[in-house]
C-alpha atoms as a PDB file:
ATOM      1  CA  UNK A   1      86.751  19.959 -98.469  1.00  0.00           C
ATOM      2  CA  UNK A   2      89.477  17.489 -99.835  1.00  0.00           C
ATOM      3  CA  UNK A   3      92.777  18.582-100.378  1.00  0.00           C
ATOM      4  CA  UNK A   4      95.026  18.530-103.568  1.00  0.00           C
ATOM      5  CA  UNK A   5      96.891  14.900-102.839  1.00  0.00           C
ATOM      6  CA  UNK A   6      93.858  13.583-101.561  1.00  0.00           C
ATOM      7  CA  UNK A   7      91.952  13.788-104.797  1.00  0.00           C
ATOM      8  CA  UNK A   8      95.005  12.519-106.559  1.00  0.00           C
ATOM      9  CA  UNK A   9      95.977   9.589-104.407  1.00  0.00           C
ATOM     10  CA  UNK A  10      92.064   8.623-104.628  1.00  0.00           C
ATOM     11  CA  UNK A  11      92.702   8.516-108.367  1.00  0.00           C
ATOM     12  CA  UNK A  12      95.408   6.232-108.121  1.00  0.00           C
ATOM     13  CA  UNK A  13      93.471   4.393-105.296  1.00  0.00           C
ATOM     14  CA  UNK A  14      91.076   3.647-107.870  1.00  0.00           C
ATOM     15  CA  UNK A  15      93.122   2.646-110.735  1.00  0.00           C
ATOM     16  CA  UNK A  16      94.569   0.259-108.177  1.00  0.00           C
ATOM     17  CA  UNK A  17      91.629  -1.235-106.969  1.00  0.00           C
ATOM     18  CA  UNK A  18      89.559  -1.499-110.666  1.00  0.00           C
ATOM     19  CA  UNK A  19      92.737  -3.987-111.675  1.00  0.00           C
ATOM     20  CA  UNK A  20      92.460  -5.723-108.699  1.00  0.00           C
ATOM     21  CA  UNK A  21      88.563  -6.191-109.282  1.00  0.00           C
ATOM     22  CA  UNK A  22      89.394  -7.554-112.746  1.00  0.00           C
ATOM     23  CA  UNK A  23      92.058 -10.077-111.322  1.00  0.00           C
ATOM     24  CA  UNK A  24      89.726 -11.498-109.021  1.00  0.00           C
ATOM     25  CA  UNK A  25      87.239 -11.681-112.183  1.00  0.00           C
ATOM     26  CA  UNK A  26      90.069 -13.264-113.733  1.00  0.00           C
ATOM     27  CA  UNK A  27      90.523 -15.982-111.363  1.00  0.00           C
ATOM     28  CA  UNK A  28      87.062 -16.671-110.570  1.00  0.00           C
ATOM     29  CA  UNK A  29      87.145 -16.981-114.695  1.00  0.00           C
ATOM     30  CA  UNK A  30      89.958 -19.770-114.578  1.00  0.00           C
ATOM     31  CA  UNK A  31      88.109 -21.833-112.075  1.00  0.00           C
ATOM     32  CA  UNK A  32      84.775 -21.909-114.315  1.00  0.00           C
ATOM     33  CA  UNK A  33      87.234 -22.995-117.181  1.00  0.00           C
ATOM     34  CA  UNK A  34      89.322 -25.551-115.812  1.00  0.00           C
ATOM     35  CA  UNK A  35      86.269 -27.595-115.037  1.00  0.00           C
ATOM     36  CA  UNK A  36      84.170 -26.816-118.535  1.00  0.00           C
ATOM     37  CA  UNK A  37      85.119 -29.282-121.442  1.00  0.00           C
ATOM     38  CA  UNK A  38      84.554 -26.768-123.699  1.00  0.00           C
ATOM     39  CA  UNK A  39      85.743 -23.234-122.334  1.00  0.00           C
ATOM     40  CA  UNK A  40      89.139 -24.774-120.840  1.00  0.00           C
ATOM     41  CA  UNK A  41      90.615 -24.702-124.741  1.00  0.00           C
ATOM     42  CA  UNK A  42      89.274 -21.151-125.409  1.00  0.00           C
ATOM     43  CA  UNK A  43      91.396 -18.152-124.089  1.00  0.00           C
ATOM     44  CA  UNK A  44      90.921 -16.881-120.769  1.00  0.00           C
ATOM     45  CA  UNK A  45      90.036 -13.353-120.878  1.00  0.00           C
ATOM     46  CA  UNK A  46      92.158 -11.144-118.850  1.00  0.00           C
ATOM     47  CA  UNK A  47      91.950  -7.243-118.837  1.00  0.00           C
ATOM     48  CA  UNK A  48      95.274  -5.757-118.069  1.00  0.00           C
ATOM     49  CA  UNK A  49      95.730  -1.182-117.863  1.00  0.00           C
ATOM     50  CA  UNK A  50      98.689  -0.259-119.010  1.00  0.00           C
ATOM     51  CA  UNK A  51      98.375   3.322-119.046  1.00  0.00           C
ATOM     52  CA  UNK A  52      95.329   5.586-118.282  1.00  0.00           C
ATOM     53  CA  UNK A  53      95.170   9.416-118.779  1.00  0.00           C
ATOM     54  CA  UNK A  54      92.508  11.896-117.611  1.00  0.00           C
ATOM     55  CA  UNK A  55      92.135  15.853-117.166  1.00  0.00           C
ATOM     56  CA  UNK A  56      91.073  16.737-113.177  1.00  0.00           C
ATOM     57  CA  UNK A  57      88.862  19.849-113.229  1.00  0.00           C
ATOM     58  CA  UNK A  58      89.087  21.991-109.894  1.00  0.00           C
ATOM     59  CA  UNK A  59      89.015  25.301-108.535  1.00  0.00           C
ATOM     60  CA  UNK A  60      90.929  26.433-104.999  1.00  0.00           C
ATOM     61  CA  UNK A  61      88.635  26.662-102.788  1.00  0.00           C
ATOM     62  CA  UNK A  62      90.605  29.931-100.543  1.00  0.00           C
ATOM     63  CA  UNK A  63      90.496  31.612-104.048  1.00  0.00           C
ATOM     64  CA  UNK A  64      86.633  31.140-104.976  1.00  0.00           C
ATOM     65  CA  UNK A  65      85.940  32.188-101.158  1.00  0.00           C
ATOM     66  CA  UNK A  66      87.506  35.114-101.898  1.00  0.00           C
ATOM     67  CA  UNK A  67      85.889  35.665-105.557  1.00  0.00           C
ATOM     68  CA  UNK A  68      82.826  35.325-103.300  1.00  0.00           C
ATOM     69  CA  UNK A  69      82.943  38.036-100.768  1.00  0.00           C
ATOM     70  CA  UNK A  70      84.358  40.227-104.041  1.00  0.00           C
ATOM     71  CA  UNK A  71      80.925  39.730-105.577  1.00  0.00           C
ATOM     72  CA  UNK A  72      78.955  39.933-102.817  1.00  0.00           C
ATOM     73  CA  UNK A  73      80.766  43.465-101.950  1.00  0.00           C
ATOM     74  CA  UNK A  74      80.761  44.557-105.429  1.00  0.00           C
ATOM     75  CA  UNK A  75      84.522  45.402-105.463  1.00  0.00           C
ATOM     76  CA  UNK A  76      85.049  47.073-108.975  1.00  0.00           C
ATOM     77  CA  UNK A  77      88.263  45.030-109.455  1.00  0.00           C
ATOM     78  CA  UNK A  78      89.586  42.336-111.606  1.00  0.00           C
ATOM     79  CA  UNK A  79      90.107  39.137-110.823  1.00  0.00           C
ATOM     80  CA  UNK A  80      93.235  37.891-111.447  1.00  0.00           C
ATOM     81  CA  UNK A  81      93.817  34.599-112.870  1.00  0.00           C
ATOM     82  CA  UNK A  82      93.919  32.219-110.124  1.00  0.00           C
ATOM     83  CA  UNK A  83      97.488  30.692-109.804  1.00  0.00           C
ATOM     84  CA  UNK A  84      99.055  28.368-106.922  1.00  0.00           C
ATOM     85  CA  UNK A  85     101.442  31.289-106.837  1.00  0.00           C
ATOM     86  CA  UNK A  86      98.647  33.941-105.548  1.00  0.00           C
ATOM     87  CA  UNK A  87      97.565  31.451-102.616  1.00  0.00           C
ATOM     88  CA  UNK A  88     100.926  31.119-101.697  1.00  0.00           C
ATOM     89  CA  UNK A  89     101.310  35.253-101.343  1.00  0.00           C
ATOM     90  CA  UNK A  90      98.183  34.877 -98.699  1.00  0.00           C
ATOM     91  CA  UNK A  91     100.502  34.988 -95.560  1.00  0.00           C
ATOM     92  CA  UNK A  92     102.275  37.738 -96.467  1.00  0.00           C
ATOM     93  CA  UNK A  93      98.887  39.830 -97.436  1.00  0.00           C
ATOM     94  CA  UNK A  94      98.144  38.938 -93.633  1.00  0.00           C
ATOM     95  CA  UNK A  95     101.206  40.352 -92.100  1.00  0.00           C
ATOM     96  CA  UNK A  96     100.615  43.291 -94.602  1.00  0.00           C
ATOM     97  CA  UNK A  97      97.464  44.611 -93.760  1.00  0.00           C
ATOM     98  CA  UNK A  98      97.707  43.561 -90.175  1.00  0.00           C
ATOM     99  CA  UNK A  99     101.259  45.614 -89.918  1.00  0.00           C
ATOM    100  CA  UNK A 100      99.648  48.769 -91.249  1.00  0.00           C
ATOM    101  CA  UNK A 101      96.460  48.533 -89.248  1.00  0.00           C
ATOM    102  CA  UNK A 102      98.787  47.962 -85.548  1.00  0.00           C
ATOM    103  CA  UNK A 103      99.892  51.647 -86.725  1.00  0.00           C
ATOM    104  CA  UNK A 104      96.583  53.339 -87.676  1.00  0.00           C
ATOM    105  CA  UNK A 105      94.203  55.795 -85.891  1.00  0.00           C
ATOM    106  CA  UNK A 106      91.751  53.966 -83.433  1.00  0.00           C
ATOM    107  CA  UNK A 107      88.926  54.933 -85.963  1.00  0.00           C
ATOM    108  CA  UNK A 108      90.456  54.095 -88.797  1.00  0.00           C
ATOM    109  CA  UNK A 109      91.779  50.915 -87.666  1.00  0.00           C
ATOM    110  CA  UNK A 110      88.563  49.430 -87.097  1.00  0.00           C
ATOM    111  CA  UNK A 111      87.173  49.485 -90.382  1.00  0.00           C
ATOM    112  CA  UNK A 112      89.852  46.762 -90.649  1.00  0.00           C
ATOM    113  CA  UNK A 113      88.358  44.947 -87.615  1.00  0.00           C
ATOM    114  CA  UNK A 114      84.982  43.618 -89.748  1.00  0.00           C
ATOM    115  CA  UNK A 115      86.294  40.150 -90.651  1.00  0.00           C
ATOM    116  CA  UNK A 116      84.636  40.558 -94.028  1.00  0.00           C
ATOM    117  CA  UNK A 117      86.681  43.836 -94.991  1.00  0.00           C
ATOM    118  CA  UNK A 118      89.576  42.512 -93.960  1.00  0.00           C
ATOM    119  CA  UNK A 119      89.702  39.368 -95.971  1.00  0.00           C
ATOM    120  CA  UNK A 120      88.394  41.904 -99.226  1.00  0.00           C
ATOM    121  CA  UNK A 121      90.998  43.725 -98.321  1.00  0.00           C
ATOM    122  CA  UNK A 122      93.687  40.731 -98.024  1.00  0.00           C
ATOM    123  CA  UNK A 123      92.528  39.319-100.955  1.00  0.00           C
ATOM    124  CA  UNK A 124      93.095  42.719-102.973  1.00  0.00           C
ATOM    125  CA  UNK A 125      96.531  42.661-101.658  1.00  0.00           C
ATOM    126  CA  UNK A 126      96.795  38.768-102.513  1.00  0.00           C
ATOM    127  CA  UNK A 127      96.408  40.130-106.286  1.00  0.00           C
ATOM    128  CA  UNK A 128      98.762  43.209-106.134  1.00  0.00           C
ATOM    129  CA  UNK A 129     101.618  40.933-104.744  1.00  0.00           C
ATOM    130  CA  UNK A 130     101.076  38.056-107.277  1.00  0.00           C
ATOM    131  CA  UNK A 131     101.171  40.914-110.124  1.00  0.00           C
ATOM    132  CA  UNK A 132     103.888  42.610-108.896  1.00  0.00           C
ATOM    133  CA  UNK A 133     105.616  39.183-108.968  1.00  0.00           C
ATOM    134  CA  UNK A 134     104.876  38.711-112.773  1.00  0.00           C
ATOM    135  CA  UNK A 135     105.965  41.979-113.508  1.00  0.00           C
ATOM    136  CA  UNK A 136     109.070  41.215-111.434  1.00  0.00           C
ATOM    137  CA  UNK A 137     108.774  44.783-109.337  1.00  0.00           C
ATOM    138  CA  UNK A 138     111.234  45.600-106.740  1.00  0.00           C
ATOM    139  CA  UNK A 139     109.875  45.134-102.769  1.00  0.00           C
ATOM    140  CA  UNK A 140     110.070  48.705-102.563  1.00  0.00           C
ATOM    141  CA  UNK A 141     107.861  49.273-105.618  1.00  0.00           C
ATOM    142  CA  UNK A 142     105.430  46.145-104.469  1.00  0.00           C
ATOM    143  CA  UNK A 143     105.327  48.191-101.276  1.00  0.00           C
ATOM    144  CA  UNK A 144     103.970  51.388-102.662  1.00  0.00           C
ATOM    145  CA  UNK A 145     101.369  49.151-104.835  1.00  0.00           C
ATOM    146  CA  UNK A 146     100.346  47.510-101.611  1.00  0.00           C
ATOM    147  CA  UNK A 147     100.355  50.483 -99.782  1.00  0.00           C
ATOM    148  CA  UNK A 148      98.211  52.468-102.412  1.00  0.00           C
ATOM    149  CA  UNK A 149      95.873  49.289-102.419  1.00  0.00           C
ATOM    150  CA  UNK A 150      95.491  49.593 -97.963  1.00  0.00           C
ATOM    151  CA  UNK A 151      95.259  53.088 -98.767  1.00  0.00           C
ATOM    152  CA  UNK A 152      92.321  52.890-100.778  1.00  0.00           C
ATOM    153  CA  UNK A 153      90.245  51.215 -98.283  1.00  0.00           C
ATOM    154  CA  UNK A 154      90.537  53.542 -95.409  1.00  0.00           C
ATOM    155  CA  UNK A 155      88.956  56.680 -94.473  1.00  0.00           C
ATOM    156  CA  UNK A 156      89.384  59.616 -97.090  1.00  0.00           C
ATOM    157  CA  UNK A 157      91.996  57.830 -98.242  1.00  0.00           C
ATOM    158  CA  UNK A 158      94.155  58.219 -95.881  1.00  0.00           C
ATOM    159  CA  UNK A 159      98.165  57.918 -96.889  1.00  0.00           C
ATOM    160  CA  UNK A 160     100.149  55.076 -95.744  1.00  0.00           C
ATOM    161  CA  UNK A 161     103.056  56.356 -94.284  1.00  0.00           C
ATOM    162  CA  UNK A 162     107.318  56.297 -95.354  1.00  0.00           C
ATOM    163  CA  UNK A 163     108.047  54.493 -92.449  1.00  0.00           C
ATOM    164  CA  UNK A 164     105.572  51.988 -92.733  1.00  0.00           C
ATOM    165  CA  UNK A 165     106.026  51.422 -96.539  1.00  0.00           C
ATOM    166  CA  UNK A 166     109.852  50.528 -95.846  1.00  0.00           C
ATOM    167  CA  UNK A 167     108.331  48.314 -92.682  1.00  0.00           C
ATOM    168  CA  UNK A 168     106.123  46.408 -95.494  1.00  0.00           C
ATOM    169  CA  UNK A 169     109.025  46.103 -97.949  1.00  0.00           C
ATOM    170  CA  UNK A 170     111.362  44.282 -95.909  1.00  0.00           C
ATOM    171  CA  UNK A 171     108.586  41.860 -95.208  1.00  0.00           C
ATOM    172  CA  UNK A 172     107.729  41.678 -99.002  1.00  0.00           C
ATOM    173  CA  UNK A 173     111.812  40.905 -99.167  1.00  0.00           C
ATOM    174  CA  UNK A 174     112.264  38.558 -96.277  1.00  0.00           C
ATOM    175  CA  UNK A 175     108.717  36.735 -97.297  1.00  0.00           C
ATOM    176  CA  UNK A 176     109.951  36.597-101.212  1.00  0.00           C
ATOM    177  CA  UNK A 177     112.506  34.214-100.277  1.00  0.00           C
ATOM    178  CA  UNK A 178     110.038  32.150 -98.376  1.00  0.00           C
ATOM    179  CA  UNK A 179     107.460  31.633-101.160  1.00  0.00           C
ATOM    180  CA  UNK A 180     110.758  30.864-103.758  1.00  0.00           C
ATOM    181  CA  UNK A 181     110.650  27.362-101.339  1.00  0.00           C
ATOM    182  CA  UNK A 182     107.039  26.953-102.064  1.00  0.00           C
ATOM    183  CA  UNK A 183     106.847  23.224-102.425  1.00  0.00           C
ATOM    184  CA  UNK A 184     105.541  19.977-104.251  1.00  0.00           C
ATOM    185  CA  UNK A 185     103.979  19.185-100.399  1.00  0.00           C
ATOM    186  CA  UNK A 186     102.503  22.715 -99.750  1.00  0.00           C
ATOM    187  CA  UNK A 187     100.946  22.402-103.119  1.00  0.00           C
ATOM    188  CA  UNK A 188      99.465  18.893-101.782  1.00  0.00           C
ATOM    189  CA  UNK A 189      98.156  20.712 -99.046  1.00  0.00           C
ATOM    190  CA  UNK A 190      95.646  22.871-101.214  1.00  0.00           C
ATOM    191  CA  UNK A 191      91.771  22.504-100.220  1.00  0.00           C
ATOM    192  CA  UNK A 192      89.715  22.088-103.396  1.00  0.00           C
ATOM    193  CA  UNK A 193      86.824  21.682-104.858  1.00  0.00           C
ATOM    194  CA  UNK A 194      85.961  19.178-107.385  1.00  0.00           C
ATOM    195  CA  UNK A 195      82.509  18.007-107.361  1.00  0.00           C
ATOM    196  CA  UNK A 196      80.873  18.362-110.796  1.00  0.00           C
ATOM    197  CA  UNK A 197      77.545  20.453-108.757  1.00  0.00           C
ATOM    198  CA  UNK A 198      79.789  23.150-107.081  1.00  0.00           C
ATOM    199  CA  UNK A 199      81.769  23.850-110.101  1.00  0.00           C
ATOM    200  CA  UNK A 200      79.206  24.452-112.349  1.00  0.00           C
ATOM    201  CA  UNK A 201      78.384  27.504-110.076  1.00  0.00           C
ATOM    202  CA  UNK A 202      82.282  29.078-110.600  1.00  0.00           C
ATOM    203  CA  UNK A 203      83.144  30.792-113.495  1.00  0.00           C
ATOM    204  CA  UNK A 204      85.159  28.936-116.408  1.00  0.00           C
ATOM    205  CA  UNK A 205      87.943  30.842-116.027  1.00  0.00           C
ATOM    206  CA  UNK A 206      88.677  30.402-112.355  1.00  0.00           C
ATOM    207  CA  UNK A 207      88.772  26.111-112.478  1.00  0.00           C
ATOM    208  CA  UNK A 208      92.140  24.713-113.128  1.00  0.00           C
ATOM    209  CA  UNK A 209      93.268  21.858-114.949  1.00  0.00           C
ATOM    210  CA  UNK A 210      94.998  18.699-114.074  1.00  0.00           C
ATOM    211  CA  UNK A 211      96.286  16.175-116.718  1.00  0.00           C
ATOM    212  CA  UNK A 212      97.108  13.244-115.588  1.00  0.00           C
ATOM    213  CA  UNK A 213      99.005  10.600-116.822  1.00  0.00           C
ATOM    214  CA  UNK A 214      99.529   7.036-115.191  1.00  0.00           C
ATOM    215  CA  UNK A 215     101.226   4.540-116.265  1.00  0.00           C
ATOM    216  CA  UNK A 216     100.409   1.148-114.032  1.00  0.00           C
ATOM    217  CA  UNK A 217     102.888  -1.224-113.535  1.00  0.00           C
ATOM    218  CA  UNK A 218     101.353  -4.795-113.249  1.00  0.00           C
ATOM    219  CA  UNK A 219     103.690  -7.571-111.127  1.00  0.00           C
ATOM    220  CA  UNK A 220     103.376 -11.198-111.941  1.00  0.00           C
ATOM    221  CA  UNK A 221     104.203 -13.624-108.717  1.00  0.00           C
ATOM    222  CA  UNK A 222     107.164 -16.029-110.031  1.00  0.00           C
ATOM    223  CA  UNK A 223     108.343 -19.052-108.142  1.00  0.00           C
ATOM    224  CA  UNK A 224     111.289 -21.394-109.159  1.00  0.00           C
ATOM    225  CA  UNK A 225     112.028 -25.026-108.156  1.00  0.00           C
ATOM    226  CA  UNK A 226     114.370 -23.580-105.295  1.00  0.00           C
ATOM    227  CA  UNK A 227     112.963 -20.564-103.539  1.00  0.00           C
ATOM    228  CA  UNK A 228     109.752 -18.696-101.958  1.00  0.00           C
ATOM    229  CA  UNK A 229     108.590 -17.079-105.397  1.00  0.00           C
ATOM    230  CA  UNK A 230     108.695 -13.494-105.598  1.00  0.00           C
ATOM    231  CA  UNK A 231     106.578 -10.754-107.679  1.00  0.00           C
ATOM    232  CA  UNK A 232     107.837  -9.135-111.068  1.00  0.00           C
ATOM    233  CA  UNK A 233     107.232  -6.261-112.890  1.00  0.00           C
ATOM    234  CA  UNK A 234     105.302  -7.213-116.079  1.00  0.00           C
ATOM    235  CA  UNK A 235     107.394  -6.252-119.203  1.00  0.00           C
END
């Protein structure tokens, strides 16, 4: 699965490499009309881009792994709209669910230990953070959502405790100020899925949208009477 900046920088690859193509075509062009009588006083054609744009569908593919096992489990929840934000929040789901589960009964614990209920379970925390977020809730508040969430998945019930609720707020806190850093690179770093056969399987309103705008920047070489040439940006 190609990641984020892959895609991208294949893009630009490409825009790259099609100009090149035509400046070959160019000079291979020149040759043939140097030498014809007739073509040497017609104008040499010579396609130049000077700015491309284009709109990159794709979905995340953590997020439609997770919209998967949903399905498949028929978890009566909503999705929420898929935002870098939410993938972001998936470490501190982890630490979470884990942190409440080191505490738990024996029993009850391992209905957390099926890899497939824990990720539902991760992922429904995933949301709950991310909306909590919007809504701009306290820790303390985003830790009695979170903990009502856990709580929900367990036997009978069962309540998550006081202590443990502060426990998950100040990792809610001490994480917050982590995902505030969340980065140009970490957004790079994003597996995805953009083939046009995979997407057609994922609903509409879980694929993101790219636009993209590039502007190319063609050099000419120049060489004076005096020294080793050098190349230009094209005005």
């Amino acid at each position: 699965m190609p990641k984020l900046k892959t895609v991208i920088a294949s893009i630009l690859n490409a825009l790259d490499s099609a100009q090149h193509q035509s400046n070959i075509t160019t000079s291979k062009l020149a040759e043939q009309y140097q030498k014809d009588d007739a073509l040497k006083y017609l104008q040499l054609p010579n396609a130049v881009m000077s700015e491309v744009e284009m709109d990159l569908r794709f979905a995340i593919k953590e997020y439609v792994e997770n919209l998967s096992l949903m399905k498949t489990a028929k978890l009566d929840t909503e999705a929420t709209k898929i935002t870098l934000n939410k993938s972001a929040n998936l470490a501190t789901a982890e630490k979470l669910v884990d942190k409440v589960r080191a505490s738990l009964p024996e029993k009850t614990a391992a209905l957390l230990s099926d890899d497939t209920k824990r990720k539902l379970l991760v992922s429904r925390v995933q949301d709950t953070l991310y909306t909590s977020g919007i809504e701009k809730k306290s820790a303390d508040d985003t830790s009695t959502a979170v903990s009502n969430v856990i709580s929900s998945a367990l036997l009978e019930g069962e309540p998550v405790s006081l202590s443990q609720k502060k426990n998950l707020s100040e990792i809610i806190k001490n994480d917050r100020l982590a995902l505030g850093s969340f980065t140009s690179e970490d957004v790079g770093e994003l597996d995805v899925i953009v083939d046009a056969a995979s997407l057609a399987s994922i609903p509409e309103e879980h694929i993101q949208k790219l636009h993209i705008k590039v502007e190319m920047q063609n050099y000419r070489w120049i060489q004076g009477d005096n020294s080793p040439g050098e190349f230009v940006i094209v005005d």
